[in-house]
N, C-alpha and C. Protein backbone atom coordinates (compact mmCIF):
# COMPACT_ATOMS: atom_id res chain seq x y z
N UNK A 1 -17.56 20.62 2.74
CA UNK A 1 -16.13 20.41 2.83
C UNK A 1 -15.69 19.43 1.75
N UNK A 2 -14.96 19.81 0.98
CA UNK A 2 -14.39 18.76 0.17
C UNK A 2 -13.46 17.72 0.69
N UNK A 3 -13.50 16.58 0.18
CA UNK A 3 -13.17 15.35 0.69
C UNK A 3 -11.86 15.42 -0.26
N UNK A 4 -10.79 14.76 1.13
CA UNK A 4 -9.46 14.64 1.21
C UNK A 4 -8.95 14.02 -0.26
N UNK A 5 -7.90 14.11 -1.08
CA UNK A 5 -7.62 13.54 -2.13
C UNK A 5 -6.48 12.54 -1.75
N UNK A 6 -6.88 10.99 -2.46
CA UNK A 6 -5.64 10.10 -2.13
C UNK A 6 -5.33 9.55 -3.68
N UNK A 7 -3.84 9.22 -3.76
CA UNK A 7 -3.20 8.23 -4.72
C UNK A 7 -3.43 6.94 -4.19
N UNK A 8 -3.37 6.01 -4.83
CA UNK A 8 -3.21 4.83 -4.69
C UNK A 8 -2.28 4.28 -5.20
N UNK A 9 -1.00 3.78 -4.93
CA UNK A 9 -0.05 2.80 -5.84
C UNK A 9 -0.37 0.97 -5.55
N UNK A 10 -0.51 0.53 -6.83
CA UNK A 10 -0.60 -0.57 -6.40
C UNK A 10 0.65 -1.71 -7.81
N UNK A 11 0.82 -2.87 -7.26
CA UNK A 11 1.75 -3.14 -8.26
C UNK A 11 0.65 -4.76 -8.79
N UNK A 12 0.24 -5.35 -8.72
CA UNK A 12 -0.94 -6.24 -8.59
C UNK A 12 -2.37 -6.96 -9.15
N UNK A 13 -3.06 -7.84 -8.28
CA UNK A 13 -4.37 -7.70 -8.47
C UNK A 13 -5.35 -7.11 -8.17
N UNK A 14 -4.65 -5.44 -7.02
CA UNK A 14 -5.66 -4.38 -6.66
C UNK A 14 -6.77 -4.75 -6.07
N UNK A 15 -6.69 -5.97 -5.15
CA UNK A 15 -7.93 -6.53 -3.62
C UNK A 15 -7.63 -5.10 -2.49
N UNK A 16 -6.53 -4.60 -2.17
CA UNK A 16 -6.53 -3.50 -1.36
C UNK A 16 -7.31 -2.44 -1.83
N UNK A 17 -7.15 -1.87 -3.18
CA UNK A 17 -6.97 -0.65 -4.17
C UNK A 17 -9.00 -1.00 -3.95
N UNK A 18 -9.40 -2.19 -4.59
CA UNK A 18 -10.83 -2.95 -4.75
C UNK A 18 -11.33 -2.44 -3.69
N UNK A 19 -11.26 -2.46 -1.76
CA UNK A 19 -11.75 -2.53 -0.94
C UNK A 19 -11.89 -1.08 -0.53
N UNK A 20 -10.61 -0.25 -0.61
CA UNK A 20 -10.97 1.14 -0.55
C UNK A 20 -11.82 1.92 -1.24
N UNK A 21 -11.70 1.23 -2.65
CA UNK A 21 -12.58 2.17 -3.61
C UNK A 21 -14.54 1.83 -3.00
N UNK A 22 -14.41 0.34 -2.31
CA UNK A 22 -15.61 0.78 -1.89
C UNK A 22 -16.25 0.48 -0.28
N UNK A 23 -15.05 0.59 0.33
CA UNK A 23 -15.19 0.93 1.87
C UNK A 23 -14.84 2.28 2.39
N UNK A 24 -13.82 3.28 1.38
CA UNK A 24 -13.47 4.44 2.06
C UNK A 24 -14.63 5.33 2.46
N UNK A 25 -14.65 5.70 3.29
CA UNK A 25 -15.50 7.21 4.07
C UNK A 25 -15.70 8.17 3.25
N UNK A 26 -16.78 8.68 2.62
CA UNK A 26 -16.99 9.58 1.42
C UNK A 26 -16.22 11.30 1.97
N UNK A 27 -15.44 10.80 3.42
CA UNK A 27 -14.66 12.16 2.95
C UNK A 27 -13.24 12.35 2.74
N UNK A 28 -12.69 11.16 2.25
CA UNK A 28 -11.82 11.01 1.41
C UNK A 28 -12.24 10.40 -0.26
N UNK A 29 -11.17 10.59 -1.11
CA UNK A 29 -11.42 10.21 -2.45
C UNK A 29 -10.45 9.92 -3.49
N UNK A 30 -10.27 8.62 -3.46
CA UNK A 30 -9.23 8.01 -4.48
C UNK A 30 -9.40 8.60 -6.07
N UNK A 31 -8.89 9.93 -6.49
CA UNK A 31 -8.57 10.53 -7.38
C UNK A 31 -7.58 10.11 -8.81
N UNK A 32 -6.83 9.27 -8.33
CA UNK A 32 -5.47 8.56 -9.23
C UNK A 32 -5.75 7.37 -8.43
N UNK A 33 -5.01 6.38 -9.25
CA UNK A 33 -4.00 5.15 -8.91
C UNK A 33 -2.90 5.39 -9.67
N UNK A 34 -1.90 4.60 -9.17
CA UNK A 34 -1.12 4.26 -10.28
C UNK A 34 0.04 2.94 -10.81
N UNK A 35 0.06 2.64 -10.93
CA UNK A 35 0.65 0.58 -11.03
C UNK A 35 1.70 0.86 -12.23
N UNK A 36 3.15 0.28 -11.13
CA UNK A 36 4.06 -0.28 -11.89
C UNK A 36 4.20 -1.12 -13.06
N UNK A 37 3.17 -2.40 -13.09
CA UNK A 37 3.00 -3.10 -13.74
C UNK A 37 1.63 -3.04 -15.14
N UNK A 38 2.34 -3.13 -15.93
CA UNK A 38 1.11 -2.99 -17.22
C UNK A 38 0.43 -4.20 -17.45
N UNK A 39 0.43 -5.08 -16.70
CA UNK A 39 0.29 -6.52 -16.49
C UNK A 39 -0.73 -6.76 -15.30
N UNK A 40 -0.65 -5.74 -14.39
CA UNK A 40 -1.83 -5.98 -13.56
C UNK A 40 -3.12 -6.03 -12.90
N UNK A 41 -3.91 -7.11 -12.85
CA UNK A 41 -5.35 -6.23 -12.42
C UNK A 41 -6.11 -5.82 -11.96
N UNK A 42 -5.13 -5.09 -11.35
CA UNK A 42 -5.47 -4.06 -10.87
C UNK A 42 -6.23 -2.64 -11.58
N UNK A 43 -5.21 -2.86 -12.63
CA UNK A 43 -5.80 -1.74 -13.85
C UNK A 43 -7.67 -1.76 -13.82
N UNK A 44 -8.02 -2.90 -14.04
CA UNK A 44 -9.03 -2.78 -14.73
C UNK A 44 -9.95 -2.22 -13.46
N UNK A 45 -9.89 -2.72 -12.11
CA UNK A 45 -10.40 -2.32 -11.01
C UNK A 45 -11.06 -0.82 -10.93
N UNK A 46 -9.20 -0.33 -11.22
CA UNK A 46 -9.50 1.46 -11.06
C UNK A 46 -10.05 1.58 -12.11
N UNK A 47 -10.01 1.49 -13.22
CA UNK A 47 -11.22 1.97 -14.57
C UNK A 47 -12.88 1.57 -13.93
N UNK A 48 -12.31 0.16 -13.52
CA UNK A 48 -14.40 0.06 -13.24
C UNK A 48 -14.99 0.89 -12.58
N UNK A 49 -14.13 2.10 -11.70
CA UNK A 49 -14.90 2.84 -10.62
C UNK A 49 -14.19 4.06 -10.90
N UNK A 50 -14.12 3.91 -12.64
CA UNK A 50 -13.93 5.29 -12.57
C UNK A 50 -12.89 6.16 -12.45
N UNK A 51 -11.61 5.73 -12.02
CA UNK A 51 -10.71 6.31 -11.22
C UNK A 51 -9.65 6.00 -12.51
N UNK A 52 -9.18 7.10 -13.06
CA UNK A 52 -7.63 7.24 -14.03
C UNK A 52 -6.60 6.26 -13.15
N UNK A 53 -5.93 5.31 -14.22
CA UNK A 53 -4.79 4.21 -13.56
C UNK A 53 -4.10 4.96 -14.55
N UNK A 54 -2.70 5.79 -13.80
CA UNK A 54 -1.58 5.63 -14.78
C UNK A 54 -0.43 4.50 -14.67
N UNK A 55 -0.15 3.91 -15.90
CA UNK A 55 0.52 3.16 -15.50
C UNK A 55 2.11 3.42 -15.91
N UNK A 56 3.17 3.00 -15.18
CA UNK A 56 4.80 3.79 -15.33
C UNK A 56 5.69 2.27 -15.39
N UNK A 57 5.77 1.56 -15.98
CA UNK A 57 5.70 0.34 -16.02
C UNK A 57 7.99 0.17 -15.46
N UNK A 58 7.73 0.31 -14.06
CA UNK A 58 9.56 -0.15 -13.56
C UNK A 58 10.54 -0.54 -14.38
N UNK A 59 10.06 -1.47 -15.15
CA UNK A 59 10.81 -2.15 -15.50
C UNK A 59 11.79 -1.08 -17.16
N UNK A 60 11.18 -0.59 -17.50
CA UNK A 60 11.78 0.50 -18.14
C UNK A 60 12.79 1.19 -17.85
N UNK A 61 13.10 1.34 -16.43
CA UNK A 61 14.40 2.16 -16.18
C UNK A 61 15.11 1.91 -15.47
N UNK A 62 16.18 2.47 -15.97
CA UNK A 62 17.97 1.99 -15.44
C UNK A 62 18.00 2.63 -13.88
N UNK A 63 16.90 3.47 -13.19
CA UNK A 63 17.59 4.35 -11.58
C UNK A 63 16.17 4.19 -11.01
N UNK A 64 16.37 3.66 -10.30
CA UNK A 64 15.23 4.38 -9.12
C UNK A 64 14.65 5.67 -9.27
N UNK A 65 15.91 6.60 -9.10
CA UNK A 65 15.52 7.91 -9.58
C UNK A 65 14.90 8.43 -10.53
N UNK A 66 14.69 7.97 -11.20
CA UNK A 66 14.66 8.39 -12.67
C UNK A 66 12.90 7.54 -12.49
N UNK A 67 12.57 6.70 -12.40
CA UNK A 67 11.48 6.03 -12.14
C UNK A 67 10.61 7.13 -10.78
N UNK A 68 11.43 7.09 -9.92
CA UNK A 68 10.48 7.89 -8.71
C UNK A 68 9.88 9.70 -9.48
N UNK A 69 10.92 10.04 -10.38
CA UNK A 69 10.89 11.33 -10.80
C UNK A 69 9.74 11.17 -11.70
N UNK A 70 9.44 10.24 -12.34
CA UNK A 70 8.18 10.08 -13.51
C UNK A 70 6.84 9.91 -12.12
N UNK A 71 6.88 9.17 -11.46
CA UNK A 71 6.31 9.21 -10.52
C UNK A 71 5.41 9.96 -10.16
N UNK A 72 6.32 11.24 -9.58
CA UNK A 72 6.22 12.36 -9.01
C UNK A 72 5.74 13.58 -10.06
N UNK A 73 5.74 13.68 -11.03
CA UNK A 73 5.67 14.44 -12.34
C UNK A 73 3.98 13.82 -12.72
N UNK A 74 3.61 12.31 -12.51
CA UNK A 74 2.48 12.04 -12.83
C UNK A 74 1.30 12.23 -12.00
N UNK A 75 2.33 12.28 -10.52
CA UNK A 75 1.03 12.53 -9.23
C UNK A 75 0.92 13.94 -9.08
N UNK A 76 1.77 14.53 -9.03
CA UNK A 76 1.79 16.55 -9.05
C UNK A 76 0.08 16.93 -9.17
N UNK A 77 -0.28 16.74 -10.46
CA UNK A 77 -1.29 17.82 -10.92
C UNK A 77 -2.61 17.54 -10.32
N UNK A 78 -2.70 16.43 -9.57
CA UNK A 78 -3.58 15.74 -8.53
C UNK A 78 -3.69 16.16 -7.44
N UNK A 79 -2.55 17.11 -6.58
CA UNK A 79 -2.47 17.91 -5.66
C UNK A 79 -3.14 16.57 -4.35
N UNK A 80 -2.55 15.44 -4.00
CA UNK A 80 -3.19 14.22 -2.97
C UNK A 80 -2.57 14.87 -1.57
N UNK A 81 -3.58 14.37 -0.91
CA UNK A 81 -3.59 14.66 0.46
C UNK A 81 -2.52 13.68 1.02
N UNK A 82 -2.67 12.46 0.62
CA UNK A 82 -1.94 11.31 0.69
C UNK A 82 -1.71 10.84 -0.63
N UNK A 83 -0.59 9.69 -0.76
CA UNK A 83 -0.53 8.24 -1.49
C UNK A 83 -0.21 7.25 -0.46
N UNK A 84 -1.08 6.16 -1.04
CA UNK A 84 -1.18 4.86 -0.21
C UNK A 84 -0.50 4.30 -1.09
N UNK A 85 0.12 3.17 -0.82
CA UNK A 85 0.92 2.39 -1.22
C UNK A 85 0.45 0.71 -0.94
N UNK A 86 -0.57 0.49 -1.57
CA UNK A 86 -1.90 -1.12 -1.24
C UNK A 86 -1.02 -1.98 -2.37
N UNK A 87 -0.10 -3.02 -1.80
CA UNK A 87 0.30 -4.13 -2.89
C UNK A 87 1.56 -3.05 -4.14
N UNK A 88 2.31 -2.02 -3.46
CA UNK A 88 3.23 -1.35 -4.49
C UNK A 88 4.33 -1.99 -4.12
N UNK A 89 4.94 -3.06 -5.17
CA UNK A 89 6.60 -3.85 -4.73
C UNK A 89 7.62 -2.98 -5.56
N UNK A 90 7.52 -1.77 -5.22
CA UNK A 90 8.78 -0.62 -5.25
C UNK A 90 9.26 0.23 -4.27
N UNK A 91 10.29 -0.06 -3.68
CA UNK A 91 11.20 1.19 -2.43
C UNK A 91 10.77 2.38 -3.49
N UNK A 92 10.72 3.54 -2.72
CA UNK A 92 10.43 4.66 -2.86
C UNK A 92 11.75 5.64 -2.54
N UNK A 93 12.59 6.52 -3.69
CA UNK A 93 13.35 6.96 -2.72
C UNK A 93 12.99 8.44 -2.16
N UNK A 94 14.22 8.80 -1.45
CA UNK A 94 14.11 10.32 -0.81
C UNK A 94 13.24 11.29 -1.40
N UNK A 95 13.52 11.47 -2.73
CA UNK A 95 12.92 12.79 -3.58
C UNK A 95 11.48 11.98 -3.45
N UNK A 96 10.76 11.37 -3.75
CA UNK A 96 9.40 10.86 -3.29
C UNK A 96 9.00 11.00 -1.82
N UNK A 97 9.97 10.53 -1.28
CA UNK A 97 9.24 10.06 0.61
C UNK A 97 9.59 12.18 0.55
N UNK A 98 10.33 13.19 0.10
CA UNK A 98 10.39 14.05 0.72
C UNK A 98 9.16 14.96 -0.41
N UNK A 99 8.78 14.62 -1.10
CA UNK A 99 7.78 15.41 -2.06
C UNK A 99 5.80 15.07 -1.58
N UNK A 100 5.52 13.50 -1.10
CA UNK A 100 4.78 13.37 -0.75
C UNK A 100 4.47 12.72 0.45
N UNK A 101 3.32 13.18 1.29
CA UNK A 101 3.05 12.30 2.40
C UNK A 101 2.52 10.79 2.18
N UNK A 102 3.16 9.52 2.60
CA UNK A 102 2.36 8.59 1.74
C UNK A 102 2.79 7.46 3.35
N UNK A 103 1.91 6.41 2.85
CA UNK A 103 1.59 5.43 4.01
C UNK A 103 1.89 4.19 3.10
N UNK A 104 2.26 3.19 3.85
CA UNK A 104 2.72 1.54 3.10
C UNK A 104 1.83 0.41 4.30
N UNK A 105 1.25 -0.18 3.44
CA UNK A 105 0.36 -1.78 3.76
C UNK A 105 1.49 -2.25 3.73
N UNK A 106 1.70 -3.40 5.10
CA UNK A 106 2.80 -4.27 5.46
C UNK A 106 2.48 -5.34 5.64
N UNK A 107 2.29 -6.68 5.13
CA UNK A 107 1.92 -7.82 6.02
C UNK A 107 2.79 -8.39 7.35
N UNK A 108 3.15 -7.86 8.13
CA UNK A 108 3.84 -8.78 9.21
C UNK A 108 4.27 -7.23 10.39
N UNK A 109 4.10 -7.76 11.21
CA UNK A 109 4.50 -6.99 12.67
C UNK A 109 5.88 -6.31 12.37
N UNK A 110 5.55 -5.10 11.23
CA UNK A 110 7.31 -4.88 11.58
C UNK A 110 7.98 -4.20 13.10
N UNK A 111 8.94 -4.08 13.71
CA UNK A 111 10.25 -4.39 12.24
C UNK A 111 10.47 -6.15 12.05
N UNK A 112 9.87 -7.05 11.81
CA UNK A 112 10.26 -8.01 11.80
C UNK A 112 9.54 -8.37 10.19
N UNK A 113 10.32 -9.17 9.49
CA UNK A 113 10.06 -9.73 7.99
C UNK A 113 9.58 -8.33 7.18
N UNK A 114 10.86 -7.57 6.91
CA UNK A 114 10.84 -6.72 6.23
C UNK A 114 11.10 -7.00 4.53
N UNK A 115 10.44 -6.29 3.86
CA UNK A 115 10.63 -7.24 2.11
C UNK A 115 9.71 -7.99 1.63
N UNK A 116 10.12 -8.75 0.84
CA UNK A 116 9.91 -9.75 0.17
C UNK A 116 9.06 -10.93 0.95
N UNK A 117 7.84 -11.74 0.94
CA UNK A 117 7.58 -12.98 1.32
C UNK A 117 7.27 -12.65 2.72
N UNK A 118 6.74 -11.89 3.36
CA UNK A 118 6.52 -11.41 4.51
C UNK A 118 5.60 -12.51 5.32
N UNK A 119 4.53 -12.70 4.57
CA UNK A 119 3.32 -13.83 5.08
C UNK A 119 4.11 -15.17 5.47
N UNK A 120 4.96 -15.42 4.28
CA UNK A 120 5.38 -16.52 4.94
C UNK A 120 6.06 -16.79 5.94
N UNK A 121 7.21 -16.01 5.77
CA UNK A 121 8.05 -15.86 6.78
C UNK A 121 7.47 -15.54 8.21
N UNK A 122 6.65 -14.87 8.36
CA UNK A 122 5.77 -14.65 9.66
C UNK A 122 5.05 -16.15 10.11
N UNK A 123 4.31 -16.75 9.02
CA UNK A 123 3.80 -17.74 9.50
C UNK A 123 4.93 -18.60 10.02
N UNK A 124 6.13 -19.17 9.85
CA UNK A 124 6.99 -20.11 10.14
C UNK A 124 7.41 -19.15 11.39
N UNK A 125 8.02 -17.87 11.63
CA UNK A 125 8.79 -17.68 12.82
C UNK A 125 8.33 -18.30 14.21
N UNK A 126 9.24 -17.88 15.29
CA UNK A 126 8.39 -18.87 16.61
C UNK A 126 7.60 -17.98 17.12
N UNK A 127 7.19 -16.72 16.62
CA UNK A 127 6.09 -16.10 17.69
C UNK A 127 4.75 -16.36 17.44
N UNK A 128 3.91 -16.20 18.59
CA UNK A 128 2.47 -16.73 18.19
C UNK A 128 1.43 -16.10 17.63
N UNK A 129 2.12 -14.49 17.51
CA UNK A 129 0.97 -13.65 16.46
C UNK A 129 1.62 -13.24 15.43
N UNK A 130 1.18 -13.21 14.30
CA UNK A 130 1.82 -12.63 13.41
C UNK A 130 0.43 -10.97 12.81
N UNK A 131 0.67 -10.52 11.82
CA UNK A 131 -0.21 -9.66 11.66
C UNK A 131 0.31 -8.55 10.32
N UNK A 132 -0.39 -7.13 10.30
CA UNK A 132 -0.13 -6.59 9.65
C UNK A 132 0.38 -4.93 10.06
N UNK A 133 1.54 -4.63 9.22
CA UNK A 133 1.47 -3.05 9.86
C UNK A 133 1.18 -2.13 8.81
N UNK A 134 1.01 -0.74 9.05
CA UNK A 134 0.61 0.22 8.56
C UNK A 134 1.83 1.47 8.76
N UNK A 135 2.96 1.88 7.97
CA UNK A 135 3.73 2.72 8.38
C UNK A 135 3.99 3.90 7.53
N UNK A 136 4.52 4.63 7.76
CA UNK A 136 4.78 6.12 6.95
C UNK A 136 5.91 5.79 6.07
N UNK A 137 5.68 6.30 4.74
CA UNK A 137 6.98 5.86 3.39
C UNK A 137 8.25 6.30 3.78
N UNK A 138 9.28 5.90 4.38
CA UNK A 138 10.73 6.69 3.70
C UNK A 138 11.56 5.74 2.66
N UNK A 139 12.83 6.41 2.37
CA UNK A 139 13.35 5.66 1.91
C UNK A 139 14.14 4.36 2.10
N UNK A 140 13.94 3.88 3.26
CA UNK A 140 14.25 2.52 3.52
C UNK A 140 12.83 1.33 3.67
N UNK A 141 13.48 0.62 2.76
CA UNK A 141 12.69 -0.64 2.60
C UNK A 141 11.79 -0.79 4.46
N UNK A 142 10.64 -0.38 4.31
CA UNK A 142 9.46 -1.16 5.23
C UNK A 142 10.49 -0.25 6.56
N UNK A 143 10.86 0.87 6.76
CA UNK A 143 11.59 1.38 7.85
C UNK A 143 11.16 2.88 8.23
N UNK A 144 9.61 3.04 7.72
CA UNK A 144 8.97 4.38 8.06
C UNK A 144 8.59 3.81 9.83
N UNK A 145 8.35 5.30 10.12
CA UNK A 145 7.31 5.12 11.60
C UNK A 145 5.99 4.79 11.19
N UNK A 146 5.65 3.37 12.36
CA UNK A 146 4.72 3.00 12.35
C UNK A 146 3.18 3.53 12.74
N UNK A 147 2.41 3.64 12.50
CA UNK A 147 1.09 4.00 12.27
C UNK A 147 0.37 3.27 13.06
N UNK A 148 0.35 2.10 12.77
CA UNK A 148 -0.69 1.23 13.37
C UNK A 148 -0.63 -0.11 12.97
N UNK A 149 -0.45 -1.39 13.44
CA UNK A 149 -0.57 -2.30 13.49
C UNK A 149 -1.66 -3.13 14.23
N UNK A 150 -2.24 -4.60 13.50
CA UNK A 150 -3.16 -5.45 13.72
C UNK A 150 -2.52 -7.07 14.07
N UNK A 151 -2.67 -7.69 14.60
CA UNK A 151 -2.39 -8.92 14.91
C UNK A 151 -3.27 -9.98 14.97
N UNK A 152 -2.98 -10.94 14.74
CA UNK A 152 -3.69 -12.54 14.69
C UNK A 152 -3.02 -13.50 15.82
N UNK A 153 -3.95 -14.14 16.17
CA UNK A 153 -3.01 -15.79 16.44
C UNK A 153 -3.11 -16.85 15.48
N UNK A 154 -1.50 -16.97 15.72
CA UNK A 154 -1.24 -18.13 14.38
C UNK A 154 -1.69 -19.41 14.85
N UNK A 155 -2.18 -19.64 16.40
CA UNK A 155 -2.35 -21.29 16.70
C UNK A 155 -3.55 -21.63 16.17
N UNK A 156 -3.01 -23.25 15.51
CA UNK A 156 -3.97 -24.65 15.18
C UNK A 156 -4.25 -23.75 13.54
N UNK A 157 -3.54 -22.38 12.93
CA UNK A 157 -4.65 -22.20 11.13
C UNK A 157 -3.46 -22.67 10.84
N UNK A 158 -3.55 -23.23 9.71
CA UNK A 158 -2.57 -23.99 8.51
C UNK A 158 -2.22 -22.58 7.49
N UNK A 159 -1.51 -22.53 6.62
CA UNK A 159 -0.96 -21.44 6.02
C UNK A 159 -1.87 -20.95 5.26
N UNK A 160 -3.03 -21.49 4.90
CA UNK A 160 -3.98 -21.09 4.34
C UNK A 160 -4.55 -20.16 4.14
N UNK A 161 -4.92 -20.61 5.83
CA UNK A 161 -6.03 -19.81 6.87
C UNK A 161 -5.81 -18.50 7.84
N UNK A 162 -3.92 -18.58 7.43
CA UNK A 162 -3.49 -17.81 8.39
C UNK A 162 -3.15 -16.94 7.18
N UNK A 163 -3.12 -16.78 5.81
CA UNK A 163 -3.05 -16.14 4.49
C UNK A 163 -4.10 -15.19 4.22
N UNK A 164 -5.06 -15.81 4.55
CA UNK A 164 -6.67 -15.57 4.45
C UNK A 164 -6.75 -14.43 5.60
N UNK A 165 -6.69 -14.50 6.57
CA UNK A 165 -6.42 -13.74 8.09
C UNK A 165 -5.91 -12.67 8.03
N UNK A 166 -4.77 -12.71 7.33
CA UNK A 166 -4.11 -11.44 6.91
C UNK A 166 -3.93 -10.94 5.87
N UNK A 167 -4.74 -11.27 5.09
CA UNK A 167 -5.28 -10.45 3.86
C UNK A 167 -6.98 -9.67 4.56
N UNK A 168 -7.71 -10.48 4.98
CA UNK A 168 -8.48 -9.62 5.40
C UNK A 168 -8.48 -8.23 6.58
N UNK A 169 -7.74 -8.52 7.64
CA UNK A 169 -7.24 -7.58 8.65
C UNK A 169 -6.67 -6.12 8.03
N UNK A 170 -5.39 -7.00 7.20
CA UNK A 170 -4.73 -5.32 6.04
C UNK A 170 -5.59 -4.36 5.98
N UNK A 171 -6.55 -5.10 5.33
CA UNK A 171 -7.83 -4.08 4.28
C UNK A 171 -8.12 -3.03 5.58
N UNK A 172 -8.41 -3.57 6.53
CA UNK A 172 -9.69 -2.54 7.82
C UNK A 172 -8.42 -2.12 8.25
N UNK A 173 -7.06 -2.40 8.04
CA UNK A 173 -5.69 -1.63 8.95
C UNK A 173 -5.78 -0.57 8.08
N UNK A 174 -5.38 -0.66 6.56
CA UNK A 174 -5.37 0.74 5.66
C UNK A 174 -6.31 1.41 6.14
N UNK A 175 -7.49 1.16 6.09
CA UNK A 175 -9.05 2.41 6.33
C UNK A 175 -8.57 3.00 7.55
N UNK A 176 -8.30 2.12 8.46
CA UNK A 176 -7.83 3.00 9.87
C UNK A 176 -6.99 3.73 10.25
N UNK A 177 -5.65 3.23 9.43
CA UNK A 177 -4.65 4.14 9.49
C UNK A 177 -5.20 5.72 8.14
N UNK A 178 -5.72 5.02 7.45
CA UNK A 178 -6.29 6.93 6.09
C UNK A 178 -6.78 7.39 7.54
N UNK A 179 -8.03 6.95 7.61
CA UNK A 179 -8.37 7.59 9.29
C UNK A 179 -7.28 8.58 9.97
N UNK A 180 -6.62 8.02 10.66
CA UNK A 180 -5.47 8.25 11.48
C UNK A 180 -4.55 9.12 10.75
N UNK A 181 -4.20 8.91 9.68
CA UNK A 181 -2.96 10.25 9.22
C UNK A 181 -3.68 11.23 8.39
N UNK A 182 -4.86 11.05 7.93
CA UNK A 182 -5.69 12.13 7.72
C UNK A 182 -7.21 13.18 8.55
N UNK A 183 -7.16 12.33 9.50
CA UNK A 183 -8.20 12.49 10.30
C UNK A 183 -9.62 12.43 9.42
């Protein structure tokens, strides 16, 4: 049986993109990446293992659209089962969320600290777990159906430790949720 094909978007230093390439289940197979940023290194990650990084660098264009459409034109001929979305700081719009099936790494229990600065903001709120979710792409910022979520307790770690916590958890949430929306 041939093993499932995934994208990877990452915008970053590619520690998510890093952990899949060598924790995923050999019956899936990160085929592409691809990173907003020509600046990140992430790049070099996906080259070390092999894996084509295209990079479409955002900042080049005036529309969303027009950015999601290069996108979509670069992932096509890859035919992915999925795209993951490990560390990608770009909304995705409609013509994407309706062309591919794709999943988004969240740091924080949504719907709560949607965006930007998520870790932090979780660590300061008054609840006592904070954590990570795993949800399906649409076009609203961090407002797909959820997949699967992981949680911590924030009592007695300093921001550090509670940084550290939820960077490691993410990683085993992505594997579980590919799991889960691909079987």
């Amino acid at each position: 049986m041939q093993p499932k094909k995934i994208a990877v978007l990452f915008s970053g230093n590619g520690t998510n993109l890093h952990y899949l390439l060598k924790h995923l289940p050999s019956k899936y197979e990160i085929v592409v990446t691809l990173c907003n940023n020509p600046n990140a290194k992430g790049i070099e990650i996906s080259k070390s293992f092999g894996v084509e990084c295209i990079v479409i660098d955002s900042k080049r264009y005036s529309s969303r659209e027009e950015f999601d459409r290069d996108i979509i034109l670069a992932l096509e001929p890859y035919d992915v089962d999925l795209v993951v979305l490990a560390g990608f700081m770009r909304v995705l719009g409609e013509e994407f969320t309706s062309k591919f099936k794709a999943i988004n790494l969240h740091p924080s229990l949504l719907p709560r600290h949607k965006g930007l600065k998520a870790i932090e903001k979780s660590y300061q709120d008054e609840y006592e777990e904070g954590g990570v979710s795993v949800h399906f792409v649409n076009s609203e910022l961090d407002g797909g159906k959820i997949i699967l979520q992981k949680s911590i307790k924030k009592a007695n770690l300093n921001f550090e430790e509670y940084d550290k916590s939820i960077r490691e958890i993410e990683k085993e949430a992505l594997v579980e949720a590919i799991e889960k929306v691909l079987g």
